[in-house]
C-alpha atoms as a PDB file:
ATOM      1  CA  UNK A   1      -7.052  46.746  -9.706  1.00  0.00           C
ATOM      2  CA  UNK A   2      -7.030  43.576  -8.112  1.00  0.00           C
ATOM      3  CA  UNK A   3      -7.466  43.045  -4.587  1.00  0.00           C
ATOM      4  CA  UNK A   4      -4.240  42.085  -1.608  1.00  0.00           C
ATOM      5  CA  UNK A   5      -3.949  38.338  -1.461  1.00  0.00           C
ATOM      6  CA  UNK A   6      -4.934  36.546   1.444  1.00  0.00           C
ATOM      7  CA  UNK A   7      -2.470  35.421   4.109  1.00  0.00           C
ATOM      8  CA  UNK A   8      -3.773  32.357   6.470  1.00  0.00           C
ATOM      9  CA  UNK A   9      -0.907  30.965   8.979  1.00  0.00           C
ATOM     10  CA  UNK A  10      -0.717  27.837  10.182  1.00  0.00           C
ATOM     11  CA  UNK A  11       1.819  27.143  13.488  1.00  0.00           C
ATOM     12  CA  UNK A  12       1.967  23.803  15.638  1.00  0.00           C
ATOM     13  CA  UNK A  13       4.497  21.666  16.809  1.00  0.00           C
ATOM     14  CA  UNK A  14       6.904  19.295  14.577  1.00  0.00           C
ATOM     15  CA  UNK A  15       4.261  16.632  13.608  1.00  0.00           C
ATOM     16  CA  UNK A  16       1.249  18.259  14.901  1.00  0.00           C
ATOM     17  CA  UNK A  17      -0.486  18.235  11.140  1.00  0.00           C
ATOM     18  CA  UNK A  18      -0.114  21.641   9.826  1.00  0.00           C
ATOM     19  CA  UNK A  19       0.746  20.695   6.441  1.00  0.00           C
ATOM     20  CA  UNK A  20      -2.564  18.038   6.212  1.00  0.00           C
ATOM     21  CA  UNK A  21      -4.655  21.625   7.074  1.00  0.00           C
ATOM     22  CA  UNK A  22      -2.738  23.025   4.089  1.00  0.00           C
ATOM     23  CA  UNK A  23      -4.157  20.305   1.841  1.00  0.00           C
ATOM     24  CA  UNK A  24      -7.421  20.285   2.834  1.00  0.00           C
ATOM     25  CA  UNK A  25      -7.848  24.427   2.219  1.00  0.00           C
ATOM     26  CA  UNK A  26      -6.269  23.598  -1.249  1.00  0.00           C
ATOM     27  CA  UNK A  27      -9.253  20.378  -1.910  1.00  0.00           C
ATOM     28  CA  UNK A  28     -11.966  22.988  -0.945  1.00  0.00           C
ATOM     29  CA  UNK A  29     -10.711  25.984  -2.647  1.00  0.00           C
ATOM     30  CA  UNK A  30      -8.147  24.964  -5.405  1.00  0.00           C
ATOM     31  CA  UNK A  31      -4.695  24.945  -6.124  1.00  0.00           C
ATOM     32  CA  UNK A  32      -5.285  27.519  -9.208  1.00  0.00           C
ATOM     33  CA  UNK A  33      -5.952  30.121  -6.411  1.00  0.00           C
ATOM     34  CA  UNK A  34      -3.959  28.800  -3.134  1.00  0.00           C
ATOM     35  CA  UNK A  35      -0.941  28.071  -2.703  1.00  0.00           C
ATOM     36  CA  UNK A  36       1.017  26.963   0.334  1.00  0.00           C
ATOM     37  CA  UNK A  37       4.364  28.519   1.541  1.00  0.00           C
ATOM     38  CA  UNK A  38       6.697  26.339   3.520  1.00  0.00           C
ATOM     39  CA  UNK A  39       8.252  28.682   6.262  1.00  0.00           C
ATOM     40  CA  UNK A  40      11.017  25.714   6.107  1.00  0.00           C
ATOM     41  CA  UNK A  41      12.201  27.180   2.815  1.00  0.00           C
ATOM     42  CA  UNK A  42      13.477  30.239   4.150  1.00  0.00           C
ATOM     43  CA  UNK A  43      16.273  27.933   6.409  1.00  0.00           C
ATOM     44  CA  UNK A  44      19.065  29.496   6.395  1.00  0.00           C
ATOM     45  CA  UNK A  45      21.730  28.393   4.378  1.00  0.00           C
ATOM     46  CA  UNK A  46      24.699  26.633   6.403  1.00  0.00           C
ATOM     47  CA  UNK A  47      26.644  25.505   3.424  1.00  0.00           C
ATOM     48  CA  UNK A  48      29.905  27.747   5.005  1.00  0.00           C
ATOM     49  CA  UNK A  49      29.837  25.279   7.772  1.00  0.00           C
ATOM     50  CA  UNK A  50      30.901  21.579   8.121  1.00  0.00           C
ATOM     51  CA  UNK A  51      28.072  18.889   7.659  1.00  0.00           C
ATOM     52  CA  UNK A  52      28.918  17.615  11.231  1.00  0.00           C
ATOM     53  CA  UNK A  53      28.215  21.297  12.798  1.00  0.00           C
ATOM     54  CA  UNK A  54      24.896  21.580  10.394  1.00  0.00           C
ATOM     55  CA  UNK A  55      23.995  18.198  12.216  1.00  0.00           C
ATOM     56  CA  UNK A  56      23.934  19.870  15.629  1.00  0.00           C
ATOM     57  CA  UNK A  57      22.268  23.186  14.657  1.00  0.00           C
ATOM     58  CA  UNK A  58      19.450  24.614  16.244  1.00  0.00           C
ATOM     59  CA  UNK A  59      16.663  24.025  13.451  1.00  0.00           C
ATOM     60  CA  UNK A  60      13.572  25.146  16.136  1.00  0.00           C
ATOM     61  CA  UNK A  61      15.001  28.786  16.673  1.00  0.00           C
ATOM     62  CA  UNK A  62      13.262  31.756  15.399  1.00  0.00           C
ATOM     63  CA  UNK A  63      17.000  33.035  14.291  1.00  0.00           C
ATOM     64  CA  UNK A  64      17.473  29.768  11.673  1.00  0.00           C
ATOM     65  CA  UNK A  65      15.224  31.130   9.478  1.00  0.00           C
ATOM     66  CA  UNK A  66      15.838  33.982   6.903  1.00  0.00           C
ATOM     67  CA  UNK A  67      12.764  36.107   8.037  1.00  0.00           C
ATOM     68  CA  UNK A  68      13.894  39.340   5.834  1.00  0.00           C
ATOM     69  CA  UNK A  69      13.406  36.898   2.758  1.00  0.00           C
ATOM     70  CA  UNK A  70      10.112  35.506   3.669  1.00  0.00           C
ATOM     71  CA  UNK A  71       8.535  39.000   4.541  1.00  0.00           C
ATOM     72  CA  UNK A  72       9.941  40.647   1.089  1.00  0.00           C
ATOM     73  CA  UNK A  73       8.208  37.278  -0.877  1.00  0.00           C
ATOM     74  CA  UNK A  74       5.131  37.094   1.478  1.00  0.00           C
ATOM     75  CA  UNK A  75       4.208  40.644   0.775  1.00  0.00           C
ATOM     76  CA  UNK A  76       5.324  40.404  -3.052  1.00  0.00           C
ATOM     77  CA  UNK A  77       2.771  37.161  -3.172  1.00  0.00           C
ATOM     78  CA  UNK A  78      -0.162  39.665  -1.658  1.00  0.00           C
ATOM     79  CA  UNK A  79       0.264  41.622  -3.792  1.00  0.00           C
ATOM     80  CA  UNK A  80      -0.316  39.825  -6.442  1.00  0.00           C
ATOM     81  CA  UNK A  81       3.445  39.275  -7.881  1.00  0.00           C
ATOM     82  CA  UNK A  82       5.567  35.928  -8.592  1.00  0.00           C
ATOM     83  CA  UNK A  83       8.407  35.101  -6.132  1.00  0.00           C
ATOM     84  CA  UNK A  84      10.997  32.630  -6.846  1.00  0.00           C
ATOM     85  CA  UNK A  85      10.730  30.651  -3.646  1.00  0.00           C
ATOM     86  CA  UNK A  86      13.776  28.992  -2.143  1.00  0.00           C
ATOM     87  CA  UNK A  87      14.572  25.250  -1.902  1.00  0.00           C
ATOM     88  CA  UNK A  88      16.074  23.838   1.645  1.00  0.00           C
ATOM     89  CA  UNK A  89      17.767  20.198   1.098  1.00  0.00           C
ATOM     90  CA  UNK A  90      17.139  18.930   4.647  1.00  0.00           C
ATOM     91  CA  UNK A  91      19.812  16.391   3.892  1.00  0.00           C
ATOM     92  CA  UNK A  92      22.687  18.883   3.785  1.00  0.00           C
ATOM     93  CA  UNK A  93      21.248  21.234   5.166  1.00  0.00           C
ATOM     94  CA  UNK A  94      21.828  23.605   2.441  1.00  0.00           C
ATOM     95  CA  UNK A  95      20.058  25.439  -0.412  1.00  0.00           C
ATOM     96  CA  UNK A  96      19.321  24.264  -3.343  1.00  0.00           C
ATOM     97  CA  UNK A  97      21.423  26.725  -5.795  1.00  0.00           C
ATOM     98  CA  UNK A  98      17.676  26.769  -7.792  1.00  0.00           C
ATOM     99  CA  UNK A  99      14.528  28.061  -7.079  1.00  0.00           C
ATOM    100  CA  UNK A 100      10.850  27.730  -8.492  1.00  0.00           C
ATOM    101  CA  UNK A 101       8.370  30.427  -9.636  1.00  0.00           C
ATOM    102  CA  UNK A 102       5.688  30.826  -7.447  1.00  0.00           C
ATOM    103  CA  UNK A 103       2.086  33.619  -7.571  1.00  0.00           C
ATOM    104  CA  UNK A 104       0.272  34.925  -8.050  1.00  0.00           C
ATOM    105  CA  UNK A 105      -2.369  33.103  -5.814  1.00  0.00           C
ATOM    106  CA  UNK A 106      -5.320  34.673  -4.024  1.00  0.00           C
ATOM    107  CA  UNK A 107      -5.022  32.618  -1.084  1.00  0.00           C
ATOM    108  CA  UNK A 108      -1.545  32.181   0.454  1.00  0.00           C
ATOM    109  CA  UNK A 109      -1.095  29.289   3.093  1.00  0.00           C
ATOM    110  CA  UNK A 110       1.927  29.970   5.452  1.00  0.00           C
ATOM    111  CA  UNK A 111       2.611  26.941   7.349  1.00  0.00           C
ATOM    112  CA  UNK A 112       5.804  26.576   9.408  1.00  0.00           C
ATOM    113  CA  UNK A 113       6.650  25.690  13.632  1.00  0.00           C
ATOM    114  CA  UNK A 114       7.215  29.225  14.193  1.00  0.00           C
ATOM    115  CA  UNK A 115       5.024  31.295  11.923  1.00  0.00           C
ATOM    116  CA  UNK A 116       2.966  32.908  14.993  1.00  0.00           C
ATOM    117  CA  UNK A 117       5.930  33.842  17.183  1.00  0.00           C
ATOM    118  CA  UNK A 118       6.737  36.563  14.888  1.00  0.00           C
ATOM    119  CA  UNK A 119       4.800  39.842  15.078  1.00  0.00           C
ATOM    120  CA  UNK A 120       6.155  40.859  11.738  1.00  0.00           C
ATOM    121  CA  UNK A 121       4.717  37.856  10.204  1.00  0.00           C
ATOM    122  CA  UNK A 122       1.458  37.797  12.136  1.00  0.00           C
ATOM    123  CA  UNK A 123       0.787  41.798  11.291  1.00  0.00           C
ATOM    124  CA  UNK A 124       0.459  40.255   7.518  1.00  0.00           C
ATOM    125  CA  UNK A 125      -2.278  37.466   8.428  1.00  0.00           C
ATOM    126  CA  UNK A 126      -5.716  37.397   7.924  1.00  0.00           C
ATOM    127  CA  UNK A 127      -6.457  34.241   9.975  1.00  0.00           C
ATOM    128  CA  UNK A 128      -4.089  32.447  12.585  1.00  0.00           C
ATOM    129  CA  UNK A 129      -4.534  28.865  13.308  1.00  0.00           C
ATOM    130  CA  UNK A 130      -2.870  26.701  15.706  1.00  0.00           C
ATOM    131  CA  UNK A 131      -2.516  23.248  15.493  1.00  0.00           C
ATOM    132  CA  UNK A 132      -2.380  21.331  18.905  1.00  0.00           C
ATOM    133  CA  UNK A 133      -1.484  17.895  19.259  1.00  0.00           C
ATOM    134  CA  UNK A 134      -0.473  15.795  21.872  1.00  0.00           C
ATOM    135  CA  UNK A 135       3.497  15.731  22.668  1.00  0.00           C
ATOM    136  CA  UNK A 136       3.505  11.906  21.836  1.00  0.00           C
ATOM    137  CA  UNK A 137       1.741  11.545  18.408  1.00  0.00           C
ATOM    138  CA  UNK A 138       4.029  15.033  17.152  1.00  0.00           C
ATOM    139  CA  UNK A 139       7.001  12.577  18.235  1.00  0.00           C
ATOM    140  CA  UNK A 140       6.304   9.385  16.497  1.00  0.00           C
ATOM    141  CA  UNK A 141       5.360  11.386  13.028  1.00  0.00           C
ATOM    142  CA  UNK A 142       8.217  13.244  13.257  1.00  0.00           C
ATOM    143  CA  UNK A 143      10.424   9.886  13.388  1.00  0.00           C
ATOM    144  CA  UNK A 144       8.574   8.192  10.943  1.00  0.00           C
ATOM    145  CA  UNK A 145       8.984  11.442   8.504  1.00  0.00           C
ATOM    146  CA  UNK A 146      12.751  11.888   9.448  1.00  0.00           C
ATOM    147  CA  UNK A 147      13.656   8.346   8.727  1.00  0.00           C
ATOM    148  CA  UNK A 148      11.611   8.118   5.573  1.00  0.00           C
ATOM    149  CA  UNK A 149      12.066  11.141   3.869  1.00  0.00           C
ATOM    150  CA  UNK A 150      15.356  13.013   5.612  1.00  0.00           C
ATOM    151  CA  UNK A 151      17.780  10.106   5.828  1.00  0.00           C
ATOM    152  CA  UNK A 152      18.056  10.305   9.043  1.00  0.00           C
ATOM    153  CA  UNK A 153      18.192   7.387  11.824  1.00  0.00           C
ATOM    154  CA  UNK A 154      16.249   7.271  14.721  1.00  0.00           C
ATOM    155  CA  UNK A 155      19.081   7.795  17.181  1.00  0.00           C
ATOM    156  CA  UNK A 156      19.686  11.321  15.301  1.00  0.00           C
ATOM    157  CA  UNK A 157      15.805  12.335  15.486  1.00  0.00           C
ATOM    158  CA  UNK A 158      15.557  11.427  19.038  1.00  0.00           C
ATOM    159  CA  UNK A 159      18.803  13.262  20.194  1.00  0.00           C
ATOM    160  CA  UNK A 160      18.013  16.177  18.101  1.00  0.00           C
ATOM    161  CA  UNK A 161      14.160  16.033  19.849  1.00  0.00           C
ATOM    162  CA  UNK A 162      15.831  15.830  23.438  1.00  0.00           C
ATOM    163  CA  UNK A 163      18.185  18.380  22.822  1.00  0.00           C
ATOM    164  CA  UNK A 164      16.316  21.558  20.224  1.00  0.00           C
ATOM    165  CA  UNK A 165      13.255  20.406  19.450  1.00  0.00           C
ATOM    166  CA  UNK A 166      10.935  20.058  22.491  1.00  0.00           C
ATOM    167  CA  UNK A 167      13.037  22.963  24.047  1.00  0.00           C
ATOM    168  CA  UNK A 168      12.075  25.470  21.746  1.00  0.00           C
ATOM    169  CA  UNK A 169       8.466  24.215  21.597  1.00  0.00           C
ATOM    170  CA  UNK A 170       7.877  24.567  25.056  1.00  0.00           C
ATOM    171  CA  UNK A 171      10.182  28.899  24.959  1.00  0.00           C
ATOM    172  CA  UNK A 172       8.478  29.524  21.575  1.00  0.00           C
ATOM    173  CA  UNK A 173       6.039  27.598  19.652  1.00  0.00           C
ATOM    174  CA  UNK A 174       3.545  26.170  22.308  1.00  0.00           C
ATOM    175  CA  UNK A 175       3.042  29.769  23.964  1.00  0.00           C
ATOM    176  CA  UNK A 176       2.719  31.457  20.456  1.00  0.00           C
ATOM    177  CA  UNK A 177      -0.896  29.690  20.037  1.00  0.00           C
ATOM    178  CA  UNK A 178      -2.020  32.489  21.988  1.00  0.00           C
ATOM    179  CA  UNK A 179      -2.342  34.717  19.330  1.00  0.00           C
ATOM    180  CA  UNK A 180      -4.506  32.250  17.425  1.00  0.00           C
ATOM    181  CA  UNK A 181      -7.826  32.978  16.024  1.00  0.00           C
ATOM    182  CA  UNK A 182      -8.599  29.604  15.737  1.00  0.00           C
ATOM    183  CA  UNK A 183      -7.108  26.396  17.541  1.00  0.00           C
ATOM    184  CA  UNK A 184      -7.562  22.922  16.272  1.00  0.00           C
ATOM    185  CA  UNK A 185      -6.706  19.802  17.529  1.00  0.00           C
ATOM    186  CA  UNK A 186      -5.660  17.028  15.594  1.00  0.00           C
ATOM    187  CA  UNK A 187      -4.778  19.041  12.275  1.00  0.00           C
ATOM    188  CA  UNK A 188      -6.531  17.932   9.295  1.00  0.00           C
ATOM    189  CA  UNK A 189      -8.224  15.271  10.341  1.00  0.00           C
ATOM    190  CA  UNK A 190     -10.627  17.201  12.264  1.00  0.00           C
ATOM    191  CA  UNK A 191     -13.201  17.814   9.419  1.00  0.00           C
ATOM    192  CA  UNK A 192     -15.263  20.191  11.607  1.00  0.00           C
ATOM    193  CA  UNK A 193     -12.724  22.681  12.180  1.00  0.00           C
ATOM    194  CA  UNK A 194     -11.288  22.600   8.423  1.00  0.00           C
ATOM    195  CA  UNK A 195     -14.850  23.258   7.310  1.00  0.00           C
ATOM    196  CA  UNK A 196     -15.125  26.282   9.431  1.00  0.00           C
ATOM    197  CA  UNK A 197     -11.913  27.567   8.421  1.00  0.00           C
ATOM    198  CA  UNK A 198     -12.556  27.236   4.387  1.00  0.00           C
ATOM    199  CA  UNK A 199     -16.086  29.064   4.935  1.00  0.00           C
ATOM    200  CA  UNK A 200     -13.941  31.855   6.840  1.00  0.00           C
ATOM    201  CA  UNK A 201     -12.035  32.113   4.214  1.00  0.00           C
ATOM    202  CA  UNK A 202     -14.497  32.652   1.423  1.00  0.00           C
ATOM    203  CA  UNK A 203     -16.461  35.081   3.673  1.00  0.00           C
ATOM    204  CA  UNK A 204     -13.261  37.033   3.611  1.00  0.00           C
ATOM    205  CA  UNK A 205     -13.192  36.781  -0.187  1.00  0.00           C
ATOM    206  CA  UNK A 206     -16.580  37.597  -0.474  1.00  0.00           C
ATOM    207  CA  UNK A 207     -16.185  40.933   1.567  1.00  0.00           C
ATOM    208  CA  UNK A 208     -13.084  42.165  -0.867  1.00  0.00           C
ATOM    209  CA  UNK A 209     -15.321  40.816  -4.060  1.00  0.00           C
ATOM    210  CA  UNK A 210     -12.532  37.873  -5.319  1.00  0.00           C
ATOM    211  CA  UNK A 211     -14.297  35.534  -6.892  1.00  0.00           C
ATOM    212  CA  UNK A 212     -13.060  32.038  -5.924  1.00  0.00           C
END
């Protein structure tokens, strides 16, 4: 029988580089046998409401994410099954009425603002990493993203960042690094850290025998 998938979280601020870390596990290890999970996925669909009210809802709160769905797929994915994995249209703010086969993978990457504020979530991880970077460089990436890949303009990002986002990083996502295992500034640039974290990972591998 094969072994439970491995389940490596990866929380930070908007901007702070979680997705980079993402990539950089996949160069070392492979994307035949990791795959990353967006926790933005599991948004919750606010297609019953009008666009202008989606505008002005409250993206950084634990509650605007479908957590129910991301546990049931999380644990289907360690355990070796294939999940059709939800698509969020951060232009509408809606779901995409398709989704995309995903697993089985040995190494599941969960990356997402509030992935270590849960307990739920964090009961299922093998490693927790946090992500810290400074306030000001999270700020200009997430302007330049919003504007280049949302359709969004920069009066909208910076209102939205005034009024949810830093809010919600200071109740929720900055004091959830405390249940790291492993902090790491500057995401995946810092070559070091992402080195340590890929050997973790295949000592864990090693100990439950998957060969990777």
């Amino acid at each position: 029988m094969k072994k439970r998938g491995i389940l490596i979280g990866v929380a930070g601020g908007t901007g702070s580089g979680k997705t980079l870390i993402a990539q950089r596990i996949i160069e070392q290890l492979g994307s035949n046998e990791v795959v990353v999970i967006q926790q933005d996925s599991y948004y919750k669909d606010l297609s019953h409401l009008p666009f202008e009210q989606r505008k002005k809802y409250n993206f950084d709160h634990p509650s605007a994410f479908d957590k129910d769905a991301l546990l049931r797929d999380l644990n289907a994915l360690l355990n070796n099954q294939t999940i059709q994995l939800p698509i969020y249209n951060y232009v509408t703010h809606t779901r995409e009425p398709y989704t995309v086969p995903v697993g089985p993978h040995t190494v599941i990457v969960l990356d997402g603002i509030l992935v270590l504020e849960d307990p739920e979530l964090r009961a299922l991880m093998d490693i927790k990493v946090y992500v810290d970077t400074d306030a000001d460089i999270r700020l200009a990436r997430r302007i330049r993203r919003d504007i280049l890949e949302r359709g969004r303009d920069i009066e909208s990002v910076l209102t939205q960042y005034e009024n949810t986002v830093r809010v919600m990083h200071l109740q929720f996502i900055e004091p959830s690094k405390r249940y790291a295992d492993v902090i790491i500034p500057e995401g995946g640039y810092n070559t070091v850290a992402i080195d340590l974290l890929v050997t973790k990972i295949r000592d864990i591998l090693q100990q439950r025998r998957i060969s990777l």
